[in-house]
Protein backbone atom coordinates (compact mmCIF):
# COMPACT_ATOMS: atom_id res chain seq x y z
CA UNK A 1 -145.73 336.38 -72.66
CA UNK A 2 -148.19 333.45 -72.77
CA UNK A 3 -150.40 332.26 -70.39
CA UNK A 4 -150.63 328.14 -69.40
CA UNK A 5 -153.71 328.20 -71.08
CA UNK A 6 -152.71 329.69 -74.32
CA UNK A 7 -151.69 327.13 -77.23
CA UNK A 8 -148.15 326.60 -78.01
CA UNK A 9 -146.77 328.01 -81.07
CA UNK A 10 -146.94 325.51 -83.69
CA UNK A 11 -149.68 323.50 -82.35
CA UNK A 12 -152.07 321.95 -84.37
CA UNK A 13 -155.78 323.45 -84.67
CA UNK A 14 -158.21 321.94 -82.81
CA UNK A 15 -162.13 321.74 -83.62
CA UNK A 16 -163.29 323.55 -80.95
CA UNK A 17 -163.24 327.57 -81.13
CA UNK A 18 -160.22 329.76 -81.56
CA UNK A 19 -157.91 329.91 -79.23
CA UNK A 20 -159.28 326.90 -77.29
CA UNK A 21 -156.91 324.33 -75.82
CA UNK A 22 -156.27 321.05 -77.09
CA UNK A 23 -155.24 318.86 -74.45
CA UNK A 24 -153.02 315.93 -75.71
CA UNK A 25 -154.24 312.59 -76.15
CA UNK A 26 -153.70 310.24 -73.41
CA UNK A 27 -153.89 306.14 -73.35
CA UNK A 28 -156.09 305.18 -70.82
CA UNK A 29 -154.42 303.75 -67.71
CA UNK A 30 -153.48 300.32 -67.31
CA UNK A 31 -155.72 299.19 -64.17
CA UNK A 32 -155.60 295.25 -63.21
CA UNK A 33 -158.61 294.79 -65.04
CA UNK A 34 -157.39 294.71 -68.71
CA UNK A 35 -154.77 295.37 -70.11
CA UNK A 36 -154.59 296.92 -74.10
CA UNK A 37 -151.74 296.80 -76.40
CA UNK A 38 -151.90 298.81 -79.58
CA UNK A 39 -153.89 297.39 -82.15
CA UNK A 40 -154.86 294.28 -80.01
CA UNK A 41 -157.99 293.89 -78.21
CA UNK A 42 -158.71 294.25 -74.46
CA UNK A 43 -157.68 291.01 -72.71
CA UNK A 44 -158.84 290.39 -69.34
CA UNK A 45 -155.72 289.97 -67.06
CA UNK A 46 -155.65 287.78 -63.99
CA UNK A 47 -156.43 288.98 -60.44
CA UNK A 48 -153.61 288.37 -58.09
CA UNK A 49 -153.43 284.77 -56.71
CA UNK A 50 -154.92 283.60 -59.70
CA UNK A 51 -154.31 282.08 -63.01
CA UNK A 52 -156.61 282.63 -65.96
CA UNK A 53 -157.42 279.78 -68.30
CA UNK A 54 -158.69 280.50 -71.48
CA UNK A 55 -160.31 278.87 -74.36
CA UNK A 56 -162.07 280.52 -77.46
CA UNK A 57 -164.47 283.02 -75.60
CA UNK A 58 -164.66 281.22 -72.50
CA UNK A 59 -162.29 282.06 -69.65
CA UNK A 60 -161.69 280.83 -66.12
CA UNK A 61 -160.13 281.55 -62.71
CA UNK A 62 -158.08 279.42 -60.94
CA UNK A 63 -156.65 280.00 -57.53
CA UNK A 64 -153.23 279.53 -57.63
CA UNK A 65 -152.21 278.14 -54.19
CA UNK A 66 -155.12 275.77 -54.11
CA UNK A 67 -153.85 274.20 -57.72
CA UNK A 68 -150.32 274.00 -56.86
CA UNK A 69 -151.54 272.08 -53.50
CA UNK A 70 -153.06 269.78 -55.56
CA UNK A 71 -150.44 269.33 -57.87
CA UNK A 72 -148.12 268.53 -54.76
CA UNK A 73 -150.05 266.27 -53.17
CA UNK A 74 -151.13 264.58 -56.70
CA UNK A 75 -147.45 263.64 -56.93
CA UNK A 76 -147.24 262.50 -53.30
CA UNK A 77 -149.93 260.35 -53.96
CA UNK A 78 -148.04 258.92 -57.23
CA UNK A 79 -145.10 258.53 -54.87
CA UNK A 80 -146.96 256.54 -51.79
CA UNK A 81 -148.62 254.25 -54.34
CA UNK A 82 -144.94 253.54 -56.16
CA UNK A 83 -143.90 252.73 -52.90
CA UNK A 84 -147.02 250.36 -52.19
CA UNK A 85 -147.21 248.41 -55.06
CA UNK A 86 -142.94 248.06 -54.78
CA UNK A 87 -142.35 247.30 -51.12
CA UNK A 88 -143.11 244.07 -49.36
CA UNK A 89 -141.50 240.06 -48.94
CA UNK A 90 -140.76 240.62 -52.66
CA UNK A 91 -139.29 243.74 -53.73
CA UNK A 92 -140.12 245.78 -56.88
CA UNK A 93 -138.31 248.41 -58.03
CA UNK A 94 -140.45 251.79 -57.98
CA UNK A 95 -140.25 252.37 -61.63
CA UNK A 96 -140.88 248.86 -62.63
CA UNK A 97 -144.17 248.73 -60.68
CA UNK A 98 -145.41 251.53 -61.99
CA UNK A 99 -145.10 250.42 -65.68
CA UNK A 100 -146.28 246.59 -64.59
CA UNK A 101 -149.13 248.35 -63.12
CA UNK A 102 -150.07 251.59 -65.71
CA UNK A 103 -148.87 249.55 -68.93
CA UNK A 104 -149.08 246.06 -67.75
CA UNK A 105 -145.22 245.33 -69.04
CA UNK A 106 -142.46 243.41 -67.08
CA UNK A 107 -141.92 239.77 -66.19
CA UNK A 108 -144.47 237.63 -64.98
CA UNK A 109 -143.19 237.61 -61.57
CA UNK A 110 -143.58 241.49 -61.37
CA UNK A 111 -147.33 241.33 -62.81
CA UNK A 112 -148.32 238.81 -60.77
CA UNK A 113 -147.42 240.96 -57.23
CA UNK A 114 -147.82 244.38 -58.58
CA UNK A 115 -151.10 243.43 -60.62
CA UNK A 116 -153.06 240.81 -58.68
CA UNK A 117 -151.56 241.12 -55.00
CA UNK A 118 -151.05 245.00 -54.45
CA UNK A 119 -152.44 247.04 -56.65
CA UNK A 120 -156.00 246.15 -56.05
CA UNK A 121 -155.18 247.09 -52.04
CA UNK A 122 -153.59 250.49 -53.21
CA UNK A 123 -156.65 251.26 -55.40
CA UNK A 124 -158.78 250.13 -52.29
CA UNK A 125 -156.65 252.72 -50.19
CA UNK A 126 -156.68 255.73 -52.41
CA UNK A 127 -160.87 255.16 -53.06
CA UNK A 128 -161.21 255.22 -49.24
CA UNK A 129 -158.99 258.18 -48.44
CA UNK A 130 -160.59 260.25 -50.97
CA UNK A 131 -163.62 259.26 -49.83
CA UNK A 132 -163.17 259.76 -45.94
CA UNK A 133 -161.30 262.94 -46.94
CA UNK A 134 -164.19 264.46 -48.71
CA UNK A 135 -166.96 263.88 -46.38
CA UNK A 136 -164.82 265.18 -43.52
CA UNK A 137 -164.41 268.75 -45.41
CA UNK A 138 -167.91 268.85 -46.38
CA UNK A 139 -169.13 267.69 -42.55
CA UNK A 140 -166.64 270.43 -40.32
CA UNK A 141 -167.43 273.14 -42.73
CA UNK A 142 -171.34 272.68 -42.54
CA UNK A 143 -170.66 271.86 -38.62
CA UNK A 144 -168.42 275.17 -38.45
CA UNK A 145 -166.25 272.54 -36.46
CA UNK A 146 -163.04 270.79 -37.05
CA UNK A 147 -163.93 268.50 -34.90
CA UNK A 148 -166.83 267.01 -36.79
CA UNK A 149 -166.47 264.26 -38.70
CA UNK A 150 -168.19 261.17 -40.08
CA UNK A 151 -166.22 259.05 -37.51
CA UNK A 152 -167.28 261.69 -34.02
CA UNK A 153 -170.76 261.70 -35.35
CA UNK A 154 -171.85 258.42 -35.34
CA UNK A 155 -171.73 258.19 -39.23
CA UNK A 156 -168.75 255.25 -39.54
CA UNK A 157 -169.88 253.40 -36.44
CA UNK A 158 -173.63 253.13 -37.54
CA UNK A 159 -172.41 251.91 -41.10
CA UNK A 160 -170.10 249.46 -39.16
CA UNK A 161 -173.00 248.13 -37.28
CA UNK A 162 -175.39 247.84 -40.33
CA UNK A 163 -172.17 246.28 -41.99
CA UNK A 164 -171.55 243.69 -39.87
CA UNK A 165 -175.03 242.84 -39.05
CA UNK A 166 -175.18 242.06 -43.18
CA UNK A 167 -172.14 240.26 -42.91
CA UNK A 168 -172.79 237.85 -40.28
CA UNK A 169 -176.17 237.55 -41.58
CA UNK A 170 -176.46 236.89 -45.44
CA UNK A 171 -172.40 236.74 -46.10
CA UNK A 172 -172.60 238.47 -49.75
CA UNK A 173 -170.12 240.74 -51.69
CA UNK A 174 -172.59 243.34 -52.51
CA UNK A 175 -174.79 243.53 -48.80
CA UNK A 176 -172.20 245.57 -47.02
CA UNK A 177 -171.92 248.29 -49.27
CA UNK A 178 -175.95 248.78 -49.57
CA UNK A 179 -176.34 248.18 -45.37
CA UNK A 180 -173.55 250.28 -44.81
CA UNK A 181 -174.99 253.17 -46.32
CA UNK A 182 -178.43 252.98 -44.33
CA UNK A 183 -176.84 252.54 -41.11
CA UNK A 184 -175.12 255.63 -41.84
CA UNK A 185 -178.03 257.37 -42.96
CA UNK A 186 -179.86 256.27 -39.83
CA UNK A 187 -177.09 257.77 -37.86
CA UNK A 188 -177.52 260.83 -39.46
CA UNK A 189 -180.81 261.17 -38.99
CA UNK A 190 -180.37 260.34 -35.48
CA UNK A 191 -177.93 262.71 -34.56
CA UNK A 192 -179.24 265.80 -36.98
CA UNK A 193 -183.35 264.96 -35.06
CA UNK A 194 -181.49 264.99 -31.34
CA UNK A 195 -179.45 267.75 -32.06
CA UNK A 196 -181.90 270.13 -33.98
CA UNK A 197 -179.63 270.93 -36.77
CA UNK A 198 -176.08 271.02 -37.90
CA UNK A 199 -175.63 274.83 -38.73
CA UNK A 200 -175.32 277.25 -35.49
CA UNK A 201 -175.06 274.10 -33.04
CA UNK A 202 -172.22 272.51 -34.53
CA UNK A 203 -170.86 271.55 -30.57
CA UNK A 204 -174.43 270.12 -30.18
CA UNK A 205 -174.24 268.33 -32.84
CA UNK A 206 -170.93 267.09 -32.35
CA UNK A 207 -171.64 265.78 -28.73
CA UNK A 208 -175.19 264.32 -30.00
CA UNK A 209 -172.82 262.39 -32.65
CA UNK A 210 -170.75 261.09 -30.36
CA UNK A 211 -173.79 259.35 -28.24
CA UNK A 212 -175.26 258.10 -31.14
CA UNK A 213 -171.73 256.49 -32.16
CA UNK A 214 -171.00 255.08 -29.08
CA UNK A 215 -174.65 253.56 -29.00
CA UNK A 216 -173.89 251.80 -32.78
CA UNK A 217 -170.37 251.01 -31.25
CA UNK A 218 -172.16 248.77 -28.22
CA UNK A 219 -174.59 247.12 -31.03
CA UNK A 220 -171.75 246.21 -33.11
CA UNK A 221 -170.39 244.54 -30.53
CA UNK A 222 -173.65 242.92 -29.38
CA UNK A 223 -173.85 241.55 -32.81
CA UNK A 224 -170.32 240.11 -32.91
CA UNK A 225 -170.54 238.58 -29.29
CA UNK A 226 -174.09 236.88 -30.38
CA UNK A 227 -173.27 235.35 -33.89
CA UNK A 228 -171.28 232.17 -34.41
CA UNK A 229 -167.93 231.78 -34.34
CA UNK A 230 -167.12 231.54 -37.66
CA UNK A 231 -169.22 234.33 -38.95
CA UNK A 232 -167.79 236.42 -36.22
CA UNK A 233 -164.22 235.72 -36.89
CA UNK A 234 -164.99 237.13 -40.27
CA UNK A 235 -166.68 240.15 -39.46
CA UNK A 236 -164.06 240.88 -36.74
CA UNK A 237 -161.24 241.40 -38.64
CA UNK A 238 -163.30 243.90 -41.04
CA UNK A 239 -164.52 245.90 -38.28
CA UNK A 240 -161.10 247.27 -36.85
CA UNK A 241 -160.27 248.90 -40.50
CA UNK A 242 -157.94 246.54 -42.68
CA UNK A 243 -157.20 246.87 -46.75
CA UNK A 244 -155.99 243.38 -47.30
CA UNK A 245 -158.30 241.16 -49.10
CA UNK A 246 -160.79 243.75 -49.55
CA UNK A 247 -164.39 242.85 -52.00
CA UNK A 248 -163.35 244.13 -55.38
CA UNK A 249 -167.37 244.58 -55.76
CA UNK A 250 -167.08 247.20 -53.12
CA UNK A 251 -164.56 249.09 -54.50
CA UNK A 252 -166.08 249.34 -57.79
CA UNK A 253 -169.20 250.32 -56.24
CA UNK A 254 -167.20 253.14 -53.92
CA UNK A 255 -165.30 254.59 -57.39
CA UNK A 256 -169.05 254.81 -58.74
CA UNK A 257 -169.95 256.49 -55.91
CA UNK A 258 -167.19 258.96 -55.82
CA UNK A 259 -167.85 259.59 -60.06
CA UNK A 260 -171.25 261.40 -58.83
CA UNK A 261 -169.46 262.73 -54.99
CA UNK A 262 -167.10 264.39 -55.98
CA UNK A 263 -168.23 266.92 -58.33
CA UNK A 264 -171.13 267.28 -56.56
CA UNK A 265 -169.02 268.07 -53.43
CA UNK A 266 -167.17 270.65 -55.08
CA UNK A 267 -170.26 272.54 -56.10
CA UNK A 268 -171.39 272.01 -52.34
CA UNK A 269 -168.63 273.33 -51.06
CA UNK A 270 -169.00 276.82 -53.03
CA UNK A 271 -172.18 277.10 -51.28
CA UNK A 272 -170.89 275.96 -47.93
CA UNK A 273 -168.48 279.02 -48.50
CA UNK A 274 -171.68 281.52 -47.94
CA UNK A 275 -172.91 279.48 -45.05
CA UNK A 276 -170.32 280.58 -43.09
CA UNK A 277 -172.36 283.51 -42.64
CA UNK A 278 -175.37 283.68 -40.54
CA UNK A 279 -178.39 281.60 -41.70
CA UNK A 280 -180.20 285.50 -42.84
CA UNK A 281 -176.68 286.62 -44.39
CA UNK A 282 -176.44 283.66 -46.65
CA UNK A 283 -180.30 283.56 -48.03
CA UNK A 284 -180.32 286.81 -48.51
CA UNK A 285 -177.43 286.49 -50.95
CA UNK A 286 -179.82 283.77 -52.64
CA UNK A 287 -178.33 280.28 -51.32
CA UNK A 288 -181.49 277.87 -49.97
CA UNK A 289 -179.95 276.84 -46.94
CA UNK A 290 -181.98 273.61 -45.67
CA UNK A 291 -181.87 272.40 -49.41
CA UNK A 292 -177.75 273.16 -49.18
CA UNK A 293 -177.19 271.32 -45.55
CA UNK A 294 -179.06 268.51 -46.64
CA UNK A 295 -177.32 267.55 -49.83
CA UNK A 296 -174.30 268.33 -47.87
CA UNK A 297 -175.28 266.09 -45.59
CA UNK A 298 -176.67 263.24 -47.51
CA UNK A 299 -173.19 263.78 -49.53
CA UNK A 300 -171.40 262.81 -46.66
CA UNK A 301 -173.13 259.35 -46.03
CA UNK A 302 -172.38 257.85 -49.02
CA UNK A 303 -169.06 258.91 -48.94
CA UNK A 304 -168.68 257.55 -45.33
CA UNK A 305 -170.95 254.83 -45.85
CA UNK A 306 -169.11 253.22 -49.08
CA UNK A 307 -165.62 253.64 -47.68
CA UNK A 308 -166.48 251.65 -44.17
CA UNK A 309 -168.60 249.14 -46.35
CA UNK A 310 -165.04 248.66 -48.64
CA UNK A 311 -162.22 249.03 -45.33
CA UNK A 312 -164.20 248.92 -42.25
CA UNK A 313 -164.12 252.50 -39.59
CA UNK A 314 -160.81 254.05 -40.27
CA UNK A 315 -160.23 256.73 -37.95
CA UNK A 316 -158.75 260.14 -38.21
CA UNK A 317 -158.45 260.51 -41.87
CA UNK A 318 -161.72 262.49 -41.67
CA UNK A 319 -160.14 264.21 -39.62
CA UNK A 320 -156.59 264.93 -40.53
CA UNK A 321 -157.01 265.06 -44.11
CA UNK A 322 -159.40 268.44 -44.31
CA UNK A 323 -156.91 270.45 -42.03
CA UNK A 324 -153.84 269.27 -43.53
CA UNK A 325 -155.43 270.86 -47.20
CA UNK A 326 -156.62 274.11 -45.38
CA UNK A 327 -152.81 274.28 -43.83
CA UNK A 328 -151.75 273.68 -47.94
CA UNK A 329 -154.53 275.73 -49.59
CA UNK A 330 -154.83 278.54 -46.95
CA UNK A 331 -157.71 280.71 -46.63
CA UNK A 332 -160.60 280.81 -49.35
CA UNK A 333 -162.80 278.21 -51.02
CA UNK A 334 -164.06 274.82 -49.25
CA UNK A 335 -160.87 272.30 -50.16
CA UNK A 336 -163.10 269.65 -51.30
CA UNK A 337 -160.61 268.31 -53.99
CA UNK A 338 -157.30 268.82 -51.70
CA UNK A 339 -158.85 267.16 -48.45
CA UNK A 340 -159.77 264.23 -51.26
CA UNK A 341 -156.32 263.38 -52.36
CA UNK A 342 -154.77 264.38 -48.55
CA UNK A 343 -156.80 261.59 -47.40
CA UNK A 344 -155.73 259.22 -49.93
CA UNK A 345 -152.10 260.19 -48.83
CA UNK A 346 -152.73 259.82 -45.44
CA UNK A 347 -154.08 256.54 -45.67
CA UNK A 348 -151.76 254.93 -48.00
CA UNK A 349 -149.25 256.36 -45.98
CA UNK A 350 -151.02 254.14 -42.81
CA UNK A 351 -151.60 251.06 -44.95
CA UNK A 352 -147.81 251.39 -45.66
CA UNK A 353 -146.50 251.42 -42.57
CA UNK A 354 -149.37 249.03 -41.15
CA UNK A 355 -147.56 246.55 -43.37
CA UNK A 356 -143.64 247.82 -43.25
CA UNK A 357 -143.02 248.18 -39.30
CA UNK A 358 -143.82 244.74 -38.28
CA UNK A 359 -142.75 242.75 -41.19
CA UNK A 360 -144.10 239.71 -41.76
CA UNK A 361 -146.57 240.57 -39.25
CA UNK A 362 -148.91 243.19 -40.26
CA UNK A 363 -150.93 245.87 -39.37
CA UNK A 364 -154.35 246.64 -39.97
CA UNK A 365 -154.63 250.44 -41.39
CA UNK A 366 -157.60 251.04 -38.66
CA UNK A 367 -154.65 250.43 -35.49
CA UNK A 368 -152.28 252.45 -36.82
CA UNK A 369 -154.49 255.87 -37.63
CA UNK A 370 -155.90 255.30 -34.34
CA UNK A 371 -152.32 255.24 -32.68
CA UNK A 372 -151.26 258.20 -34.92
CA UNK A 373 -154.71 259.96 -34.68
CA UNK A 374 -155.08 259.79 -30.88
CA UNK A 375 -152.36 262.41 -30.42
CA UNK A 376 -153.50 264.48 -33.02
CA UNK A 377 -157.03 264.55 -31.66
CA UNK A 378 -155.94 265.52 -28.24
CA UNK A 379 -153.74 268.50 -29.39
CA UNK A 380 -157.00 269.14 -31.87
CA UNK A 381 -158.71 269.41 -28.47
CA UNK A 382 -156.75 271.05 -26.26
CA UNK A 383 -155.95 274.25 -29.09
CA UNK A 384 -159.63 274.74 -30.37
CA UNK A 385 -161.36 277.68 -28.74
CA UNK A 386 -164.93 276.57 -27.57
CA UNK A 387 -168.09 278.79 -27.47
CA UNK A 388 -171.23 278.85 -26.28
CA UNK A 389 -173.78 277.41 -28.17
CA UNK A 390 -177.43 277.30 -28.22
């Protein structure tokens, strides 16, 4: 009778001594890592939640909820703006506005409304959404706040007040957008120097913000209520957030703006990831913290700054449009990108109805976040947990 650990009749001879078992050869297991098929080299599979783009030797992750996000609210977008450049006193049908407006084909009448009249507003729109949307991610997540944004700061209402002092002073295309960004940067300052820092006092620096906006808010005012009539007429109807007739100088220079933002924001926001740590946690896994907060935060202002120097304060998107893309992308990286084209959404969306509900009379995009923001900011309010802070 044999033993287990006697070979089988038959078997082949190994190389080790006599009588010495053999143990059959077995594949190595599959493990999520890689995967082999016979006579194929080792391919890294993707983790789950993932897909894995690759390209000669170089390979890449993508999480998969945060791309199909953006897909969905890439085709909102293309939606919205149909419907933008399409509705109004003459109507366009959907598809023929988009092909008067991507290919420049159709009749004259349909080029001259979807070309010259509308489509420079939606362009304005989606640059300032994106823009808004952007800076409000990158300020709540260095904040740790949701309720920190470039307009509860003071960041929109000291580039209003720069603004409109440049406006009623040297009327010019190009002044708003450069006065807008240093009375946002002044704000900044401002509220960052009274508030000693936007990392572990983010309720600090929320309720400095909100001071030092309020303060910009009375100067604005001060400046309207002291210029001439004329001057102030045309400053007014800027200041309470409007796309129509908007500088196409300032747009340009917002899109340029947004060429060097954006990307940059995206590789902010993987760093903003680790400082949601403690300030010792995140350097000791090698991230410079003040260096981090501050092109965060100097990130933000020229967002901010360029979009009220192109529409004026618009309310709420900053606000809205970062927790509608954490609701879409759920937990994980900074939603830079997502909150980007959520606020475009969001404030075509406005501009549309601004100019739909009341037709002929319309709007301005600034009144109608406000009304639809209010609400939102109150149940924003009333369901965030507060803490003690230093």
């Amino acid at each position: 009778m044999k033993t287990p650990l006697e070979p089988r009749s038959g078997a082949p001879a190994g190389d080790g001594p006599a009588g010495a078992l053999v143990p059959p050869s077995v594949p190595p297991p599959r493990g999520p890592g890689r995967v082999r098929e016979p006579g194929a080299a080792a391919v890294d599979a993707a983790p789950p939640g993932t897909f894995r783009l690759a390209a000669g030797g170089l390979s890449l992750l993508v999480p998969r909820r945060p791309l199909l996000a953006g897909l969905l609210l890439a085709a909102v977008l293309v939606a919205v703006g149909a419907a933008g450049l399409s509705v109004g006193e003459i109507a366009v049908a959907p598809l023929e506005a988009l092909r008067a407006a991507v290919l420049g084909e159709g009749s004259p009448r349909d080029l001259l409304v979807v070309r010259e009249l509308r489509m420079p507003r939606v362009e304005a729109g989606i640059a300032v959404g994106a823009a808004l949307g952007a800076a409000g991610c990158l300020m709540q997540t260095l904040s740790g706040n949701r309720l920190a944004t470039p307009d509860t700061v003071g960041l929109n209402n000291g580039a209003t007040a720069f603004a409109v002092a440049g406006i009623v002073a040297v009327p010019t295309s190009l002044l708003p957008s450069a006065t807008a960004l240093v009375g946002a940067a002044t704000a900044a300052a401002l509220t960052l120097a009274l508030s000693g820092g936007a990392g572990q006092r983010g309720y600090r620096f929320l309720v400095v913000g909100l001071g030092v906006g309020a303060v910009f808010g009375a100067v604005t005012n001060l400046i309207l209520s002291r210029a001439e009539i004329d001057a102030a007429n045309a400053a007014f109807a800027w200041t309470v957030g409007t796309l129509n007739g908007r500088s196409q100088t300032a747009v340009t220079v917002l899109e340029a703006g947004l060429l060097v933002c954006l990307p940059l924001a995206v590789v902010l926001g993987h760093r903003l990831g680790t400082l949601r740590f403690s300030d010792a946690v995140a350097t000791s896994l090698g991230v410079r913290v003040r260096p981090v907060r501050a092109a965060v935060l100097l990130t933000s202002v020229v967002c901010a700054g360029l979009a009220v120097a192109v529409a004026g304060p618009l309310g709420m998107i900053a606000l809205a449009a970062p927790e509608a893309a954490r609701r879409l992308t759920g937990p994980g990286p900074v939603p830079v990108l997502t909150s980007a084209l959520a606020g475009a959404v969001l404030t075509l969306l406005a501009d549309l109805v601004g100019r739909t509900a009341m037709a002929p009379l319309e709007i301005p995009v600034g009144l109608v976040t406000a009304v639809v923001g209010g609400p939102y900011l109150l149940w924003l309010l009333l369901t965030t947990r507060t803490r003690r802070t230093p």
